[in-house]
N, C-alpha and C. Protein backbone atom coordinates (compact mmCIF):
# COMPACT_ATOMS: atom_id res chain seq x y z
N UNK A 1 144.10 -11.80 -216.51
CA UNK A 1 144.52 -12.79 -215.55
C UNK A 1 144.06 -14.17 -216.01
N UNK A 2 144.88 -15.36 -215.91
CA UNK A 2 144.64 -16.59 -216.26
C UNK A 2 143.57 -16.76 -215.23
N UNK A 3 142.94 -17.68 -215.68
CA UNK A 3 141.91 -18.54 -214.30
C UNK A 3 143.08 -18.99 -213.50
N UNK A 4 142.56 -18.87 -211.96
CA UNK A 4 143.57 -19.76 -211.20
C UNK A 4 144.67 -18.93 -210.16
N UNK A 5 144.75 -17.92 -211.41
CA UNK A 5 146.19 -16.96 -210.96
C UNK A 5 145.80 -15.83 -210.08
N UNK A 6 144.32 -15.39 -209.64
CA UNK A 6 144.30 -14.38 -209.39
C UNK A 6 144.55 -14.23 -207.29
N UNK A 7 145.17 -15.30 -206.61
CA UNK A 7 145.06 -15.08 -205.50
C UNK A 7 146.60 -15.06 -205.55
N UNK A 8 147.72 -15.43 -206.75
CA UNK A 8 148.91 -14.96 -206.49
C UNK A 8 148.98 -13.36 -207.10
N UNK A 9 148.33 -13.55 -208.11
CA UNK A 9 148.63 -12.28 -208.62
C UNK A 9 147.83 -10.88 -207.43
N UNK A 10 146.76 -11.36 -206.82
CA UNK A 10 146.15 -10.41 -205.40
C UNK A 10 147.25 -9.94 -204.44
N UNK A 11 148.34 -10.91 -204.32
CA UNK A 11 149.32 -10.59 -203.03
C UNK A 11 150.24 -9.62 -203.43
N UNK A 12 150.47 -9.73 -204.98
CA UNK A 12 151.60 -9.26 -205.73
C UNK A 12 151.09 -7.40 -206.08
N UNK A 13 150.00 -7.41 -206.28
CA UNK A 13 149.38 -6.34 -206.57
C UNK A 13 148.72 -5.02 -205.79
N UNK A 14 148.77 -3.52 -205.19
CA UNK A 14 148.51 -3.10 -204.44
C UNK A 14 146.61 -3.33 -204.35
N UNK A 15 146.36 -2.87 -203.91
CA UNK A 15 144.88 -2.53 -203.14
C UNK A 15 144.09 -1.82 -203.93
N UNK A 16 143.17 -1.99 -204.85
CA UNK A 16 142.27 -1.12 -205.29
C UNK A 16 141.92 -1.69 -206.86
N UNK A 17 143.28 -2.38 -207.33
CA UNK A 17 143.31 -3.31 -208.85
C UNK A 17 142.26 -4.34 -208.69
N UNK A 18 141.59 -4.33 -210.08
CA UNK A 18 140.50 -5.61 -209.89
C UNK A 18 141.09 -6.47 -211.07
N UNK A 19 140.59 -7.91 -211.25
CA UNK A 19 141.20 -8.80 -212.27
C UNK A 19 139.99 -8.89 -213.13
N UNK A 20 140.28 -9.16 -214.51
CA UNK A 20 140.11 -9.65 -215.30
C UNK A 20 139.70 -11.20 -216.11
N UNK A 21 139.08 -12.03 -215.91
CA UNK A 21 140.04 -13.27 -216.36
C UNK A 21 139.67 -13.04 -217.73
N UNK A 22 140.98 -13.21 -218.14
CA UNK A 22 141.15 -13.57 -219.97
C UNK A 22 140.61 -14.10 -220.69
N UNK A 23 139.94 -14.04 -221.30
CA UNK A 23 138.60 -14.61 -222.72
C UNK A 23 139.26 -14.71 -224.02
N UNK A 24 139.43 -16.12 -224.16
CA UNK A 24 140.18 -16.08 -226.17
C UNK A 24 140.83 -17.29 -225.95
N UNK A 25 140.81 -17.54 -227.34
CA UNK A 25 141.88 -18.37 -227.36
C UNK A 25 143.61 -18.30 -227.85
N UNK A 26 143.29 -17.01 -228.70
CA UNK A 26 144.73 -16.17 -229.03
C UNK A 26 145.01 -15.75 -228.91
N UNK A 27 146.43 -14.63 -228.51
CA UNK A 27 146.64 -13.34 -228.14
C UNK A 27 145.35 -12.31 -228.30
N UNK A 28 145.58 -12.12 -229.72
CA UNK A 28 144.61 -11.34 -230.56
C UNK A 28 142.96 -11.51 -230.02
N UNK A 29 142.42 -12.36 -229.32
CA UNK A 29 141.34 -12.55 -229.18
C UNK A 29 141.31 -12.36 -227.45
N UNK A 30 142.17 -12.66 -226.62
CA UNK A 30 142.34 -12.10 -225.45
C UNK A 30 142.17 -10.02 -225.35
N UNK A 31 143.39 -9.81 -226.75
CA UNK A 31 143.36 -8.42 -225.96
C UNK A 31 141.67 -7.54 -226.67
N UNK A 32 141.35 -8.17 -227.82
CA UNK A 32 139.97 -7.38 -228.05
C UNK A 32 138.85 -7.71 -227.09
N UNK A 33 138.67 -9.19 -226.26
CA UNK A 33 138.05 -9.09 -225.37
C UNK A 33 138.33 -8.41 -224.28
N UNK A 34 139.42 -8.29 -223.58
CA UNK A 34 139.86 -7.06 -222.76
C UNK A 34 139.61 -5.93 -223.42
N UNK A 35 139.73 -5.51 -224.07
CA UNK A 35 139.60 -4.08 -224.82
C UNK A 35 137.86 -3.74 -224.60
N UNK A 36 137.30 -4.74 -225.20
CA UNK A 36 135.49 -4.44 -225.24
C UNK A 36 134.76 -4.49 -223.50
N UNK A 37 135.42 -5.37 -222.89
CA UNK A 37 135.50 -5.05 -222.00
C UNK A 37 135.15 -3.96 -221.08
N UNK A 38 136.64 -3.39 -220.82
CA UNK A 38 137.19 -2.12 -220.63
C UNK A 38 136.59 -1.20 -220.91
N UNK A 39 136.24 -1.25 -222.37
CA UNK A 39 135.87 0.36 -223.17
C UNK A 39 134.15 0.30 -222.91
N UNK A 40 133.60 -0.94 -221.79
CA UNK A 40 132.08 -0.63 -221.36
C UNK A 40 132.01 0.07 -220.50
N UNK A 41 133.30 0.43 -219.56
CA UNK A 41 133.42 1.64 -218.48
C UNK A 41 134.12 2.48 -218.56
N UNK A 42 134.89 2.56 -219.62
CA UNK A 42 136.05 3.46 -219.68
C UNK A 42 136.13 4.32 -220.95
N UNK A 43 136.46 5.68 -221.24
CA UNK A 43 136.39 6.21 -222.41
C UNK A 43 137.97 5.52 -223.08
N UNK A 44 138.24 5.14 -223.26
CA UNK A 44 139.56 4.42 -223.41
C UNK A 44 140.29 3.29 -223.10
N UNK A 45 140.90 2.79 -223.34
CA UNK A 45 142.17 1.49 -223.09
C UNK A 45 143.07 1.86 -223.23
N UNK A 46 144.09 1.43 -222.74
CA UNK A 46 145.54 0.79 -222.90
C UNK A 46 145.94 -0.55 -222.40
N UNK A 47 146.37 -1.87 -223.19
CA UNK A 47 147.02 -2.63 -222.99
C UNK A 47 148.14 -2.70 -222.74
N UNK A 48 148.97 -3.13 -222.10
CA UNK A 48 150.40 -3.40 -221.82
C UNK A 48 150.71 -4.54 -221.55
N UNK A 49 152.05 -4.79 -222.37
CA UNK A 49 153.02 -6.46 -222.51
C UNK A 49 152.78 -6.52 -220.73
N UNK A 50 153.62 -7.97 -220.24
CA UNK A 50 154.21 -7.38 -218.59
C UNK A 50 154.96 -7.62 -219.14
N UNK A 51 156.00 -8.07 -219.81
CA UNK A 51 157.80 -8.13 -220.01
C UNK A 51 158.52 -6.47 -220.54
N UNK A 52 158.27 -5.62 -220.33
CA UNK A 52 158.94 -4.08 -220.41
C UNK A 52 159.04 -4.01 -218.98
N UNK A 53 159.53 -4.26 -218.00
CA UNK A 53 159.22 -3.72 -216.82
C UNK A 53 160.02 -2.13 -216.41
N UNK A 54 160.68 -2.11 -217.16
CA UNK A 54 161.62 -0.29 -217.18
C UNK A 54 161.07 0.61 -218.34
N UNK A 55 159.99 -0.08 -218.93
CA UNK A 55 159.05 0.74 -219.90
C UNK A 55 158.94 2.55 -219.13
N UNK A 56 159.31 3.61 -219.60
CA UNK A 56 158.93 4.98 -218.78
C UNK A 56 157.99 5.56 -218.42
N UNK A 57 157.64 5.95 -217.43
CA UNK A 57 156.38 6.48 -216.75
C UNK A 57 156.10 7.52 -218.30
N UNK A 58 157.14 8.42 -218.53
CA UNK A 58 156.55 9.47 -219.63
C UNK A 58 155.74 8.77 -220.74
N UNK A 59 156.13 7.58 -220.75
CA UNK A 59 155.69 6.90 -222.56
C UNK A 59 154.49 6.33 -222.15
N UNK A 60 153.68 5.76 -220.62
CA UNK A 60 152.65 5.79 -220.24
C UNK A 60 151.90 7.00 -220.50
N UNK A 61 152.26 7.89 -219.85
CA UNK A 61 151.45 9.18 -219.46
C UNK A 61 151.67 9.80 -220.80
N UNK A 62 151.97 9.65 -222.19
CA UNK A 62 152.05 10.03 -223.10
C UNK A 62 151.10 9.79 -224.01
N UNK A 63 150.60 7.88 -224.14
CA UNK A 63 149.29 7.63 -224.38
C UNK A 63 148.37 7.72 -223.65
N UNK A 64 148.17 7.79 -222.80
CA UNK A 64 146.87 8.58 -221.88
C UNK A 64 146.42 10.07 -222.42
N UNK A 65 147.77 10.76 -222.72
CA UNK A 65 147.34 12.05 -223.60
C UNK A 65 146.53 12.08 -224.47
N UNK A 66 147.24 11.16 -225.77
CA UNK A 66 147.01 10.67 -227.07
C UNK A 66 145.95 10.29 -227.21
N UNK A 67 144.98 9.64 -226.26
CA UNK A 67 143.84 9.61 -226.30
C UNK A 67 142.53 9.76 -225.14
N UNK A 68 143.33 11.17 -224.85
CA UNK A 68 142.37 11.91 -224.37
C UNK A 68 142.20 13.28 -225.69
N UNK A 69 142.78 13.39 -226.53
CA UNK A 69 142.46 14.02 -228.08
C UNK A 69 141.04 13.99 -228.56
N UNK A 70 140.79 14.89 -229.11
CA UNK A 70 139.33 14.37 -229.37
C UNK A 70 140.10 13.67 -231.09
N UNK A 71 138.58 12.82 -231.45
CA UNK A 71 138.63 12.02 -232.71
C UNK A 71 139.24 10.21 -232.27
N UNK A 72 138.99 9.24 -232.98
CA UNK A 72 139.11 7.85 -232.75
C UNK A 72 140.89 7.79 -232.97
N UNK A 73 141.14 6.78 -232.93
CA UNK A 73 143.32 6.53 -232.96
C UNK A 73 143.27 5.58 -232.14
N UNK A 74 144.42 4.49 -232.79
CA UNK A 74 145.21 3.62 -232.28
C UNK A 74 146.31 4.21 -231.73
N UNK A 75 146.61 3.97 -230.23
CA UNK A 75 148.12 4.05 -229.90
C UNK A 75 149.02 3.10 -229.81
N UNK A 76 149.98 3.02 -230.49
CA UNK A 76 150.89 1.91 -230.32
C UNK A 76 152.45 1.77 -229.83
N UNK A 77 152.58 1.12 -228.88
CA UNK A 77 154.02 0.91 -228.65
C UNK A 77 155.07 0.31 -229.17
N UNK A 78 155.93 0.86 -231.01
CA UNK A 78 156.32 -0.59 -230.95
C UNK A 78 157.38 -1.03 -230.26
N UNK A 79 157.90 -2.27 -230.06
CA UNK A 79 158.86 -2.72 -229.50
C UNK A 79 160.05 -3.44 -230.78
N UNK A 80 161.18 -3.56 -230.16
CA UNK A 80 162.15 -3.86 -230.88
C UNK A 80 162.32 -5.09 -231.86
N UNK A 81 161.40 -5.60 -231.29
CA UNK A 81 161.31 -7.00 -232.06
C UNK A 81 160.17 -7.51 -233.02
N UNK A 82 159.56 -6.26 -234.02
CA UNK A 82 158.90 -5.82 -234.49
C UNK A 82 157.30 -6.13 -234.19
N UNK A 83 156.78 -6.48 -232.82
CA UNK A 83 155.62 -6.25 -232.27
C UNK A 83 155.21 -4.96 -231.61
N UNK A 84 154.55 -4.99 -230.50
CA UNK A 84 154.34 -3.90 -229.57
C UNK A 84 153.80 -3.68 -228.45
N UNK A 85 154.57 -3.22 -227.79
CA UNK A 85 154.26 -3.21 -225.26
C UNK A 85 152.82 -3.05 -225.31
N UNK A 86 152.63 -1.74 -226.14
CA UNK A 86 151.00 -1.00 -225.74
C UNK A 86 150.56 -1.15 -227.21
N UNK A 87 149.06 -1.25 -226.64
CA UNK A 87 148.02 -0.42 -227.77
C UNK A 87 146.80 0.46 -226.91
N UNK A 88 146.61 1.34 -227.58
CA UNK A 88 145.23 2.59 -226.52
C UNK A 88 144.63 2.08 -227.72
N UNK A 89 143.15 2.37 -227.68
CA UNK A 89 142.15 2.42 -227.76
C UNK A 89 140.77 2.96 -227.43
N UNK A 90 140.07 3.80 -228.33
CA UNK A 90 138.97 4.28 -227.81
C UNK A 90 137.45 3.52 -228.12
N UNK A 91 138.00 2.61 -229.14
CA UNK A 91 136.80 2.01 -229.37
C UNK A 91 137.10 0.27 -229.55
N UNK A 92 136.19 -0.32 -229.55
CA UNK A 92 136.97 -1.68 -229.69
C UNK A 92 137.50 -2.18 -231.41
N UNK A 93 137.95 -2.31 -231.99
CA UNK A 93 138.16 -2.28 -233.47
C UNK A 93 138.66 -3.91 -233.41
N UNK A 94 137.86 -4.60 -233.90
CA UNK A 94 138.19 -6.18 -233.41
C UNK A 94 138.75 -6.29 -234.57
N UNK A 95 139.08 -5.83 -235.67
CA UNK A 95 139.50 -5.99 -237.41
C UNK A 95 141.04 -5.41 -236.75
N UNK A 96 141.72 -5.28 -235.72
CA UNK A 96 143.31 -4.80 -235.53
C UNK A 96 143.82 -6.37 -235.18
N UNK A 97 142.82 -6.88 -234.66
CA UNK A 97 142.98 -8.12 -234.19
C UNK A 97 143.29 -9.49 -234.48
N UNK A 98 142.57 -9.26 -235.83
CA UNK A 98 142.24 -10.95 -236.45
C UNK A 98 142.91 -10.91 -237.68
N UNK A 99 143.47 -12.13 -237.57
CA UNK A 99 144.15 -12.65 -238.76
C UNK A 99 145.71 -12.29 -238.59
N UNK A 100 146.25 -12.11 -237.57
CA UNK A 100 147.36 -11.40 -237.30
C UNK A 100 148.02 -12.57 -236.59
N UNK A 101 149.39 -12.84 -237.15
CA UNK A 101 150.42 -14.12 -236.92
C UNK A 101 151.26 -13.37 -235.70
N UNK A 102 150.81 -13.32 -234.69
CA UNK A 102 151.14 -13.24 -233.33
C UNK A 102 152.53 -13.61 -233.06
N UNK A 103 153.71 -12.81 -232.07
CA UNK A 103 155.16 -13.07 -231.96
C UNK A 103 156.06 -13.29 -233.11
N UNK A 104 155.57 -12.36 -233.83
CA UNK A 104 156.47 -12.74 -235.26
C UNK A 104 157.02 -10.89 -235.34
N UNK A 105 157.77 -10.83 -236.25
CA UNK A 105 158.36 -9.56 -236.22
C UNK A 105 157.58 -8.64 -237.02
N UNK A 106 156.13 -9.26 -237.88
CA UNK A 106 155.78 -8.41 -238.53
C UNK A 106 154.39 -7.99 -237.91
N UNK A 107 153.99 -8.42 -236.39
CA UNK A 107 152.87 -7.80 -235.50
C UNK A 107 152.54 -6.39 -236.20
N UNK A 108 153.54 -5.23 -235.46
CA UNK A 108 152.97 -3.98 -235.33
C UNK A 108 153.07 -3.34 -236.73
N UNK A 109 153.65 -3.74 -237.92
CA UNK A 109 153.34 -3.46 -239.28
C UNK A 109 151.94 -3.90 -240.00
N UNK A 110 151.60 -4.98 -239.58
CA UNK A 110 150.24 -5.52 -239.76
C UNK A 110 149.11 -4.57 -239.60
N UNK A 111 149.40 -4.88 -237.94
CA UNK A 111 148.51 -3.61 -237.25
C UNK A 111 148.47 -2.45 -237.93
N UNK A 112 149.55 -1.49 -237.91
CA UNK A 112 149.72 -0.23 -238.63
C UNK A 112 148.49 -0.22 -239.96
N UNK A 113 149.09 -1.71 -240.91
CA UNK A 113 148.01 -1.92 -242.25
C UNK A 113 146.89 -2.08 -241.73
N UNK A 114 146.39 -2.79 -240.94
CA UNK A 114 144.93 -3.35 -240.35
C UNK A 114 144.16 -1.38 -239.97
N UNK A 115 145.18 -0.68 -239.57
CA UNK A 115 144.50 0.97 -238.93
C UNK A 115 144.39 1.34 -240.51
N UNK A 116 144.88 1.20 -241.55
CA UNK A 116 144.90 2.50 -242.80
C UNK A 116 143.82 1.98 -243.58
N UNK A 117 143.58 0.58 -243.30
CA UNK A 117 142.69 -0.12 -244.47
C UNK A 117 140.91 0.44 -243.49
N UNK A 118 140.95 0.88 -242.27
CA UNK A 118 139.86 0.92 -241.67
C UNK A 118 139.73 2.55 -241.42
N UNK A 119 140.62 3.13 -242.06
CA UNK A 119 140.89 4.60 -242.24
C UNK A 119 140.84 5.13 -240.50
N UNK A 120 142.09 4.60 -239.58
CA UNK A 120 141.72 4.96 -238.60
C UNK A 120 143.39 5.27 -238.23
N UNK A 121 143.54 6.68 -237.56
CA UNK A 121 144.76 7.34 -237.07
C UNK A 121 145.30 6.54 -236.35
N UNK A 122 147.08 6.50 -236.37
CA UNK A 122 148.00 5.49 -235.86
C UNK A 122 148.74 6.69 -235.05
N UNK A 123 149.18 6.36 -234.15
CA UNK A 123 149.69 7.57 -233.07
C UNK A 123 150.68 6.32 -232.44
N UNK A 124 152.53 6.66 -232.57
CA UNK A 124 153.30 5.44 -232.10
C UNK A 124 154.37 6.36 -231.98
N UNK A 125 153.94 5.75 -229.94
CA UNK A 125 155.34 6.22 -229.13
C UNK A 125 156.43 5.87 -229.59
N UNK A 126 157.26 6.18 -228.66
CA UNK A 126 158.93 5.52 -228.65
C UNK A 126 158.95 4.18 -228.63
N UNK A 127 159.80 3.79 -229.51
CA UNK A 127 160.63 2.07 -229.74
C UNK A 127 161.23 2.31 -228.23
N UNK A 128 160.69 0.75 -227.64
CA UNK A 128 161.01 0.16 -226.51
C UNK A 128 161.50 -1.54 -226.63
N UNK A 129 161.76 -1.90 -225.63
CA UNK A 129 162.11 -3.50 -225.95
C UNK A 129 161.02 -4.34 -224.94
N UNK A 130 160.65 -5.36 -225.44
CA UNK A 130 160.17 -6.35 -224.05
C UNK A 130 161.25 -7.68 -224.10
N UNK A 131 161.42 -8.51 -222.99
CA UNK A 131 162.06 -9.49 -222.63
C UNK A 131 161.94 -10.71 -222.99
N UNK A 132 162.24 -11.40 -224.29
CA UNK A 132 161.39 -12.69 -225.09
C UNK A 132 162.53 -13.51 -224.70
N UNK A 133 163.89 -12.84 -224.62
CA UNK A 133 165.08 -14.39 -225.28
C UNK A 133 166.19 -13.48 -224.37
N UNK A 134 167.35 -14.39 -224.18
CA UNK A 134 168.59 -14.09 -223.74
C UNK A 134 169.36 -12.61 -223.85
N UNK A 135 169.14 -12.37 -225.05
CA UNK A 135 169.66 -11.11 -225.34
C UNK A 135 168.79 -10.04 -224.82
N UNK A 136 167.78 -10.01 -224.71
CA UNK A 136 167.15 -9.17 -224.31
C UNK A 136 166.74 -9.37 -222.89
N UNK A 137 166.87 -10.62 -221.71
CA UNK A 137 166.92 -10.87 -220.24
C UNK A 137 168.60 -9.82 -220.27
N UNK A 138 169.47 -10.00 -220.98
CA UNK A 138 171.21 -9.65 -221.22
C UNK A 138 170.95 -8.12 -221.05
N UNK A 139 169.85 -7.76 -222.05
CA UNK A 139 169.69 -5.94 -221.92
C UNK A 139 169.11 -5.52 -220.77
N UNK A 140 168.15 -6.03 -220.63
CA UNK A 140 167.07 -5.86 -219.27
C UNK A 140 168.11 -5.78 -217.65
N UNK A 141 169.25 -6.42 -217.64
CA UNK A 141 170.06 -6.98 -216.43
C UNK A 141 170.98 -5.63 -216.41
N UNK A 142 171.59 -5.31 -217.83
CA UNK A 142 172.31 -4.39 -218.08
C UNK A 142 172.11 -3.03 -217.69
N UNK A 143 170.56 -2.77 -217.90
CA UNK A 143 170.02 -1.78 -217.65
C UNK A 143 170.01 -1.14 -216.18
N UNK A 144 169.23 -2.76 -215.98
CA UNK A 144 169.64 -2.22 -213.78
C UNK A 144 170.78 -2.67 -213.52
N UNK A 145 171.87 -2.41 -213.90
CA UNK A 145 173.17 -2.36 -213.47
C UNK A 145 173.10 -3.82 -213.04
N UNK A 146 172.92 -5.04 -213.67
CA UNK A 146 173.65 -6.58 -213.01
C UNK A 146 174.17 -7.10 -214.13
N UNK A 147 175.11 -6.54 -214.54
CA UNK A 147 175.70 -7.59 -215.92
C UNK A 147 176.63 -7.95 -215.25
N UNK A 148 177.22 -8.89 -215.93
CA UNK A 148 178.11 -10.00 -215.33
C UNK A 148 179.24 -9.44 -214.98
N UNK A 149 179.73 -8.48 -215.61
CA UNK A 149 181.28 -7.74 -215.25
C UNK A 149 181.03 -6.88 -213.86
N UNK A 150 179.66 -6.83 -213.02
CA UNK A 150 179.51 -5.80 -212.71
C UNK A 150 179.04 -4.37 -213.02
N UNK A 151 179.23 -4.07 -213.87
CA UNK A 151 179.08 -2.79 -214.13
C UNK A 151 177.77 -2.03 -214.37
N UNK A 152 177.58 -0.91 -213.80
CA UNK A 152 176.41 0.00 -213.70
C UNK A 152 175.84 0.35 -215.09
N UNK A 153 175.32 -0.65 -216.11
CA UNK A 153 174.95 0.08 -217.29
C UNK A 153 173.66 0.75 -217.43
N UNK A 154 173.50 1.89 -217.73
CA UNK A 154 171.78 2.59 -217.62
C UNK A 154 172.18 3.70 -218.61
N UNK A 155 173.08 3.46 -219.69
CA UNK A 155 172.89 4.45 -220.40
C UNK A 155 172.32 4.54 -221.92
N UNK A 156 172.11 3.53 -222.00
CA UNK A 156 171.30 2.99 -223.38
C UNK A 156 169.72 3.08 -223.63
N UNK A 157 169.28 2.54 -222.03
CA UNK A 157 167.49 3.29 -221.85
C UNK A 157 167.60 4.31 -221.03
N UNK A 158 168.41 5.27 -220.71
CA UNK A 158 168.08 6.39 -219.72
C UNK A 158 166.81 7.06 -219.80
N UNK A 159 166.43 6.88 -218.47
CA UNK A 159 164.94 7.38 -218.22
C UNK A 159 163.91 6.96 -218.22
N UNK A 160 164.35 5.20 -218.30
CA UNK A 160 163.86 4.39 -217.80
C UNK A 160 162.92 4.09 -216.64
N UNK A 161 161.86 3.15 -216.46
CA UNK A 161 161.68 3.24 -214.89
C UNK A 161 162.78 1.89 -214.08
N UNK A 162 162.98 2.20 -213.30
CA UNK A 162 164.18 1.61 -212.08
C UNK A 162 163.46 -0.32 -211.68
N UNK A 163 162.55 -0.30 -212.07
CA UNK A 163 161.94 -1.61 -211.53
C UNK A 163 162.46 -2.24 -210.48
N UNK A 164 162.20 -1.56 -209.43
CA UNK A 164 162.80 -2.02 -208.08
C UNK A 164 162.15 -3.83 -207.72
N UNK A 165 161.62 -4.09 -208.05
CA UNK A 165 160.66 -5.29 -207.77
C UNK A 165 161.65 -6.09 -209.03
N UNK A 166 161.59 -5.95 -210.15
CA UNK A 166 162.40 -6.94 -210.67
C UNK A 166 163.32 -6.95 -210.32
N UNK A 167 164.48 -5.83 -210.65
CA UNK A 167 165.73 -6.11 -210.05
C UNK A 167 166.10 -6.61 -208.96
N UNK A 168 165.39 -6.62 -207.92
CA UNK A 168 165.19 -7.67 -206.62
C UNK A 168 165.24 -8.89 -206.69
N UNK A 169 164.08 -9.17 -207.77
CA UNK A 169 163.64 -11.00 -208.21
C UNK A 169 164.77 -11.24 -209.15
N UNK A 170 165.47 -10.44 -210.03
CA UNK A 170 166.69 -10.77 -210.48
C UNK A 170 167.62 -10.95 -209.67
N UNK A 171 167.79 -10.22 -208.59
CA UNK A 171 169.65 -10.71 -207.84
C UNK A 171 169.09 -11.68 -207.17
N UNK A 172 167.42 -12.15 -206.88
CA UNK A 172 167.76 -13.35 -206.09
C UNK A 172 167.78 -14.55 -206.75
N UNK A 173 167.34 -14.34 -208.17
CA UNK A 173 167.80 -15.39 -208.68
C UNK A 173 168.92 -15.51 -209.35
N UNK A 174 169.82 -14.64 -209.32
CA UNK A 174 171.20 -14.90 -209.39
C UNK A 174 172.37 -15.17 -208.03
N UNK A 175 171.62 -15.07 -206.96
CA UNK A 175 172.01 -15.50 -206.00
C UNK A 175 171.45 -17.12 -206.05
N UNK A 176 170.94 -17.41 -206.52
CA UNK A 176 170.62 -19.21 -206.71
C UNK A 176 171.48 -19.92 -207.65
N UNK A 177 170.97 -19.11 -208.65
CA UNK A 177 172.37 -19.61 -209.64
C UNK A 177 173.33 -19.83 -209.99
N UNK A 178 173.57 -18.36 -209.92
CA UNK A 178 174.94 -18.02 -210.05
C UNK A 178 174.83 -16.72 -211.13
N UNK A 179 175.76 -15.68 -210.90
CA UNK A 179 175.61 -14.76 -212.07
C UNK A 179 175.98 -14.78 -213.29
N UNK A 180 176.71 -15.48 -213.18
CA UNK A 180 177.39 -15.92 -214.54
C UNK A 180 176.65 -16.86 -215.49
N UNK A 181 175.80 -18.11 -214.57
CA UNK A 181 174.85 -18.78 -215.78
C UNK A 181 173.25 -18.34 -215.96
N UNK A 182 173.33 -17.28 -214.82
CA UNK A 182 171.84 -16.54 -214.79
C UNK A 182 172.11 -15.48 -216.32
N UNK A 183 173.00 -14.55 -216.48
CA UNK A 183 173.10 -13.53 -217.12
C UNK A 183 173.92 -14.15 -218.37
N UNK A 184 173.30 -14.34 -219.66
CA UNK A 184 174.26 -14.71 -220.97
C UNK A 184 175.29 -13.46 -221.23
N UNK A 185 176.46 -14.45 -221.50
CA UNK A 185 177.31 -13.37 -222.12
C UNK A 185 177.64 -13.83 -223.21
N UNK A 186 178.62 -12.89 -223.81
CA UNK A 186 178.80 -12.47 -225.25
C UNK A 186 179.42 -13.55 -226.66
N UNK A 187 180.13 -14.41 -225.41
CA UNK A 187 180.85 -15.07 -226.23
C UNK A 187 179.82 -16.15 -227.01
């Protein structure tokens, strides 16, 4: 959680979640301080992007498996745009972290090198997408059935989760807009 944010993000959030505030100055230095964190109460981590919001309950509950295994492993999510949603963690490994050119397409290959050079197991779910640019707000809309033609598309991530909460904050902001300059199309 940013400083600042945590009495919107309190309303938004059920009952029992505690915040964080974020320590770093870089991606990379945010999520190993969350990670060291974390792993002072927890036999484990998982990080997660927030832009996957139809990310699948199974591909959650899949790294939770993965490292409940015995032995150390990175879990990683990559995503389509050659970074990645998740990473698990059982220990803090601040060397996955540093030196790594952040939002670029070669994130989760890095990473991958950063696990073999420290001789440490790579365990990587299913390719998922997160929401950076047009084309991918275009997939995300598609998915919960609001593309511009109308049409019900959900067959490309089937089995998805339904993100009832976005798709909400999406039609109302295409009820402001308009659907047509809210949702890019093709041409």
């Amino acid at each position: 959680t940013p400083a600042g944010a945590e009495e919107i993000l309190h309303d938004l959030l059920p009952n029992g979640f505690r915040f964080m505030l974020q320590r770093g100055e870089t991606l990379g230095e945010r999520l190993i301080n969350a990670a060291t964190q974390l792993l002072k109460e927890f036999d484990s981590v998982c990080l997660i992007n927030s832009d996957s919001p139809t990310l699948p309950l199974k591909t959650l509950s899949n790294a939770v498996s993965l490292l409940a295994e015995a032995g150390d492993r990175v879990v990683l999510g990559p995503s389509q745009d050659g970074g990645y949603y998740l990473i698990g963690l059982k220990r803090p490994h601040r060397y996955l972290f540093e030196r790594i050119a952040w939002s670029t397409a070669d994130v989760l290959a890095h990473t991958v090198e950063r696990a073999a050079e420290i001789d440490l197991p790579v365990e990587l779910l299913p390719m998922w997408y997160d929401v950076d640019d047009a084309a991918t707000l275009k997939l995300l809309c598609e998915e919960l059935g609001l593309s511009p033609n109308g049409a019900n598309n959900r067959v490309r991530y089937e089995g998805g989760y339904i993100a009832p909460f976005t798709r909400s904050y999406l039609v109302e902001l295409m009820n402001l807009d308009g659907e047509t300059s809210f949702i890019p199309n093709d041409e």
